[in-house]
Protein backbone atom coordinates (compact mmCIF):
# COMPACT_ATOMS: atom_id res chain seq x y z
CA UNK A 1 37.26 26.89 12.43
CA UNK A 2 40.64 28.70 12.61
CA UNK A 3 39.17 31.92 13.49
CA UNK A 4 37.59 30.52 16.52
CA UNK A 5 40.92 28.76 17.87
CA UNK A 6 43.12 31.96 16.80
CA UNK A 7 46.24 32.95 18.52
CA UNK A 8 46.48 36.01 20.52
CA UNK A 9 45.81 38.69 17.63
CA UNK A 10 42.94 39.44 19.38
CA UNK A 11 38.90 38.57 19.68
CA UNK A 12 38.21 41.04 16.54
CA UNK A 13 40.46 39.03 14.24
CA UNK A 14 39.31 35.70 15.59
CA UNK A 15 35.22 37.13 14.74
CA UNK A 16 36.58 38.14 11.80
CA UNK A 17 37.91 34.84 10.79
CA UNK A 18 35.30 32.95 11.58
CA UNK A 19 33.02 35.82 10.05
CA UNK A 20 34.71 35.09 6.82
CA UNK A 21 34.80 30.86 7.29
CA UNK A 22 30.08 31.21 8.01
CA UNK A 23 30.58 33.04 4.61
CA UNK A 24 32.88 30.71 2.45
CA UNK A 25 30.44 27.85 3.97
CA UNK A 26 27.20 29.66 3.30
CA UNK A 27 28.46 30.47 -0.37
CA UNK A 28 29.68 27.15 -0.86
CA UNK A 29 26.02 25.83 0.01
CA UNK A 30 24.38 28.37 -2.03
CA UNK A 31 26.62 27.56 -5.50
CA UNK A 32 25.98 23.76 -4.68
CA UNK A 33 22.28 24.20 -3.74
CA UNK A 34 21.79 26.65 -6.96
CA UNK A 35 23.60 23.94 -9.37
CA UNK A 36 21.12 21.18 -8.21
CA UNK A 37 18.34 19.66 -10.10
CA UNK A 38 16.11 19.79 -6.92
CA UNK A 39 14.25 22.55 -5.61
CA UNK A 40 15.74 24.11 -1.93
CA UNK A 41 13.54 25.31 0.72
CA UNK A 42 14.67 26.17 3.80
CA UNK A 43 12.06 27.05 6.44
CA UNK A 44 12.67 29.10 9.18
CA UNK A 45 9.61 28.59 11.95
CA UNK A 46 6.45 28.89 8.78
CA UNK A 47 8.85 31.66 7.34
CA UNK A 48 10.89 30.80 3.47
CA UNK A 49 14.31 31.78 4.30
CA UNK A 50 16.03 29.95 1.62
CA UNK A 51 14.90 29.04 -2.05
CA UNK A 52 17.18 28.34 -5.00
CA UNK A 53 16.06 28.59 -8.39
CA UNK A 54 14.15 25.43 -9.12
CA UNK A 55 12.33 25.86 -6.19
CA UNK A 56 11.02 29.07 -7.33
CA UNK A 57 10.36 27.49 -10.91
CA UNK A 58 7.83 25.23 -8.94
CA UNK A 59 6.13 27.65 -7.41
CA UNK A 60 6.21 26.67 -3.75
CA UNK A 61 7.17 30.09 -2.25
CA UNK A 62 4.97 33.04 -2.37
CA UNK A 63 5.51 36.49 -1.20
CA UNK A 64 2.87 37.38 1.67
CA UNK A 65 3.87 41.09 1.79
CA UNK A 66 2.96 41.81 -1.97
CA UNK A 67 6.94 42.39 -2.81
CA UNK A 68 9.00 40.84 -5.23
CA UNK A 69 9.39 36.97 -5.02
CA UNK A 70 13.09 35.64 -4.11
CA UNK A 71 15.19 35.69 -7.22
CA UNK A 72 18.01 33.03 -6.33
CA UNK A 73 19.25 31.02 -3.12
CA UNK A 74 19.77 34.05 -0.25
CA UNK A 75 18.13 35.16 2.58
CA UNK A 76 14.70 36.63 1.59
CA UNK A 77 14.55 40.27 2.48
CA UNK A 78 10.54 39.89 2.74
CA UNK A 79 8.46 37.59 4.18
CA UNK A 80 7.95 34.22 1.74
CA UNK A 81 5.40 31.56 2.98
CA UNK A 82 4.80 28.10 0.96
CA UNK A 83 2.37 28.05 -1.62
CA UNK A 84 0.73 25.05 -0.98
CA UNK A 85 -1.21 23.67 1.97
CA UNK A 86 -0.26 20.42 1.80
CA UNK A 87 3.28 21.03 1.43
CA UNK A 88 2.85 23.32 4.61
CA UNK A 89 0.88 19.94 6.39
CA UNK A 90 3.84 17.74 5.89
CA UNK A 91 6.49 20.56 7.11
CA UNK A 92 4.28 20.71 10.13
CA UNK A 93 4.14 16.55 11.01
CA UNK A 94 7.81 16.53 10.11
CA UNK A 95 8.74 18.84 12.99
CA UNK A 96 5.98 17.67 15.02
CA UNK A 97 7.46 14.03 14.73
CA UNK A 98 10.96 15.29 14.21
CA UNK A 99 11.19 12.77 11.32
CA UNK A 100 12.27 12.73 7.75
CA UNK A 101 8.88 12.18 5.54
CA UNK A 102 9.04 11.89 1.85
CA UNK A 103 6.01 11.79 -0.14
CA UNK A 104 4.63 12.55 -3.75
CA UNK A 105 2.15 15.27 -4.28
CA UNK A 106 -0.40 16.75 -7.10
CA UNK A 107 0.39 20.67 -6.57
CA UNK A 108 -1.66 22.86 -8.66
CA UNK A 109 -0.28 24.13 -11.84
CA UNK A 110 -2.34 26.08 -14.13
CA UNK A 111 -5.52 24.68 -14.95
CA UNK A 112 -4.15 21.27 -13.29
CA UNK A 113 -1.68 19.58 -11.25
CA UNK A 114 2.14 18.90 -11.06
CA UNK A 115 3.60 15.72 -9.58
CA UNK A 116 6.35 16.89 -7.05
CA UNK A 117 8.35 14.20 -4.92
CA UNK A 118 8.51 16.04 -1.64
CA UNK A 119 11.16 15.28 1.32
CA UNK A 120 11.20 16.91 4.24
CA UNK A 121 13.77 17.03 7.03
CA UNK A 122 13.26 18.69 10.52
CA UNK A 123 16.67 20.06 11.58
CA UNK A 124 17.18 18.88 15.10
CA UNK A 125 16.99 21.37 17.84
CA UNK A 126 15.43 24.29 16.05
CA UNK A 127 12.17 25.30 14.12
CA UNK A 128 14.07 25.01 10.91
CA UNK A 129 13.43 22.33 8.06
CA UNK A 130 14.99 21.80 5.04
CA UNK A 131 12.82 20.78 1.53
CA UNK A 132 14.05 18.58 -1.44
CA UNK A 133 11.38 18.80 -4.42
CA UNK A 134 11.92 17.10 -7.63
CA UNK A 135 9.43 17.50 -10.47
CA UNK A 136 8.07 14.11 -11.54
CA UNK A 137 6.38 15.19 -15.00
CA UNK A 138 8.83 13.97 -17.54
CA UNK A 139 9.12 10.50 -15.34
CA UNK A 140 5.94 9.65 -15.60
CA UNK A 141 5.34 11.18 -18.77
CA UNK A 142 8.14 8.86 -19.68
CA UNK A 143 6.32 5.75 -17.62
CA UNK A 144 3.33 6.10 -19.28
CA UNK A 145 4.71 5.91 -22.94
CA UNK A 146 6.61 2.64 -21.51
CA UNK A 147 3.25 1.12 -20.27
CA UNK A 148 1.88 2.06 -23.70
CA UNK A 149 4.53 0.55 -25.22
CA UNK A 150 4.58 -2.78 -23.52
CA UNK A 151 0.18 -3.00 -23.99
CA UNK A 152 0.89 -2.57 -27.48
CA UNK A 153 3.16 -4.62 -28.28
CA UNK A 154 1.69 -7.54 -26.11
CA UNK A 155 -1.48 -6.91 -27.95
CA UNK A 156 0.82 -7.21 -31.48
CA UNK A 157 2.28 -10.57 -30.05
CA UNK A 158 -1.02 -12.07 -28.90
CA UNK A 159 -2.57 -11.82 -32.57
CA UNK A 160 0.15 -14.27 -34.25
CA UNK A 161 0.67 -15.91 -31.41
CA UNK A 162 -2.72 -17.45 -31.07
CA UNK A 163 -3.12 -17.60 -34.51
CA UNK A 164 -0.10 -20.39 -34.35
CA UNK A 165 -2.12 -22.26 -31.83
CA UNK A 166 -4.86 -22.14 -34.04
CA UNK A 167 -3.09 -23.60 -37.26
CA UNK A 168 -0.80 -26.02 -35.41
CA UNK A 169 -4.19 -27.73 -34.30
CA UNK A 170 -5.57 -27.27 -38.06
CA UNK A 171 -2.58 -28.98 -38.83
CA UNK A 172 -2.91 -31.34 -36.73
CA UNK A 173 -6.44 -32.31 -37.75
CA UNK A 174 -5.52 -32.10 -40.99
CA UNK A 175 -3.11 -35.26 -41.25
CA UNK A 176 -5.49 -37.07 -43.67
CA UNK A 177 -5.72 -33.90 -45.98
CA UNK A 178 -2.16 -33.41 -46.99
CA UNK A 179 -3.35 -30.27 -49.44
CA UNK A 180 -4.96 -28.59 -46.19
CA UNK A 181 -1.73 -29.31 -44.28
CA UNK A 182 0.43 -27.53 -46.67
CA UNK A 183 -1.96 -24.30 -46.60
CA UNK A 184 -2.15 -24.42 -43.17
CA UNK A 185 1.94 -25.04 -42.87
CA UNK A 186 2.25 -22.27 -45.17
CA UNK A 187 -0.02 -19.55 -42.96
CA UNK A 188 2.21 -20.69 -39.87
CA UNK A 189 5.35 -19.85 -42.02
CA UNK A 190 3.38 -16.10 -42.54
CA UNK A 191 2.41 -15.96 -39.25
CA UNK A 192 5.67 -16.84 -37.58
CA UNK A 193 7.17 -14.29 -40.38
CA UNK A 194 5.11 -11.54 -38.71
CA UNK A 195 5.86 -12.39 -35.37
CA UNK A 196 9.82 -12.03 -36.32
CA UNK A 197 9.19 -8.82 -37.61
CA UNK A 198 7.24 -7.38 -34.28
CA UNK A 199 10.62 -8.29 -32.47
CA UNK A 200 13.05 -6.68 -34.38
């Protein structure tokens, strides 16, 4: 802000200043946007001003003037529209509301989908809004070999488990049989063997 409360060298050095302070800014943004995980969108009106890298891996911008799609995070010299009608649904209830909205969403990839946790942000005061994506794949890839995980190894503990229950009570019945007690002791032993094994 220096070059906007300059001394007396004049209004061209003061423009010049702050010329120079919009462009450390705006390349500060664009090495922290470009160094993020997310994906960047910045929407001017329904126009794609803004996309860093990830972004672009996800496939949410397209080009509607048949030119080359945006390369990096910098003002797009042709006009760039989202890919994806629902994407473009939520940017529209997030200025209509002027609210934040955040939201998962199935966006087509290929033959199928790709799960995309969407935010959006209205900036206040203008038709601009700013979008955070984050690809979900390798979460719930990751989620679903958990949940696989935990069935199978509740279905491993549920086998010797009841088959404890199931020889204690032999056992028990077996009090006048001391023969049958000691086979029956002796498949708890094996059973409660396997169980120590599943948690190792």
């Amino acid at each position: 802000m220096l070059g906007l409360f300059g001394r007396s060298g004049g209004n061209r050095n003061s423009a010049n200043l702050a010329l120079d302070e919009h462009a450390d800014v705006a390349a500060v943004l664009q090495t922290m946007a470009a160094a993020l995980d997310s994906g960047i969108v910045i929407l001017d009106g329904y126009d794609v001003i803004l996309a860093n890298e990830t972004a672009l891996a996800l496939r949410v911008v397209q080009d509607t003037t048949g030119g080359r799609p945006p390369a990096r995070l910098a003002a797009l010299d042709a006009r760039s529209t989202l890919s994806s009608p629902p994407l473009a649904r939520l940017v529209r209830k997030a200025r209509h509301d002027g609210v934040r909205i955040e939201q998962d969403l199935e966006l087509p990839w290929g033959n199928g989908t790709r799960p995309i946790s969407v935010t959006v942000a209205p900036v206040r005061n203008t038709l601009r809004v700013v979008l955070l994506l984050r690809d979900l794949t390798e979460a719930r890839r990751v989620e679903a070999v958990r949940r696989d995980f935990v069935a199978s190894v509740s279905h491993e503990l549920k086998t010797p488990v009841g088959g404890l229950r199931l020889l204690a009570e032999a056992v028990r019945d077996a009090a006048d049989d001391p023969d049958a007690a000691r086979r029956f002791a002796d498949r708890i032993v094996h059973e409660a063997d396997r169980l120590s094994d599943l948690v190792r």
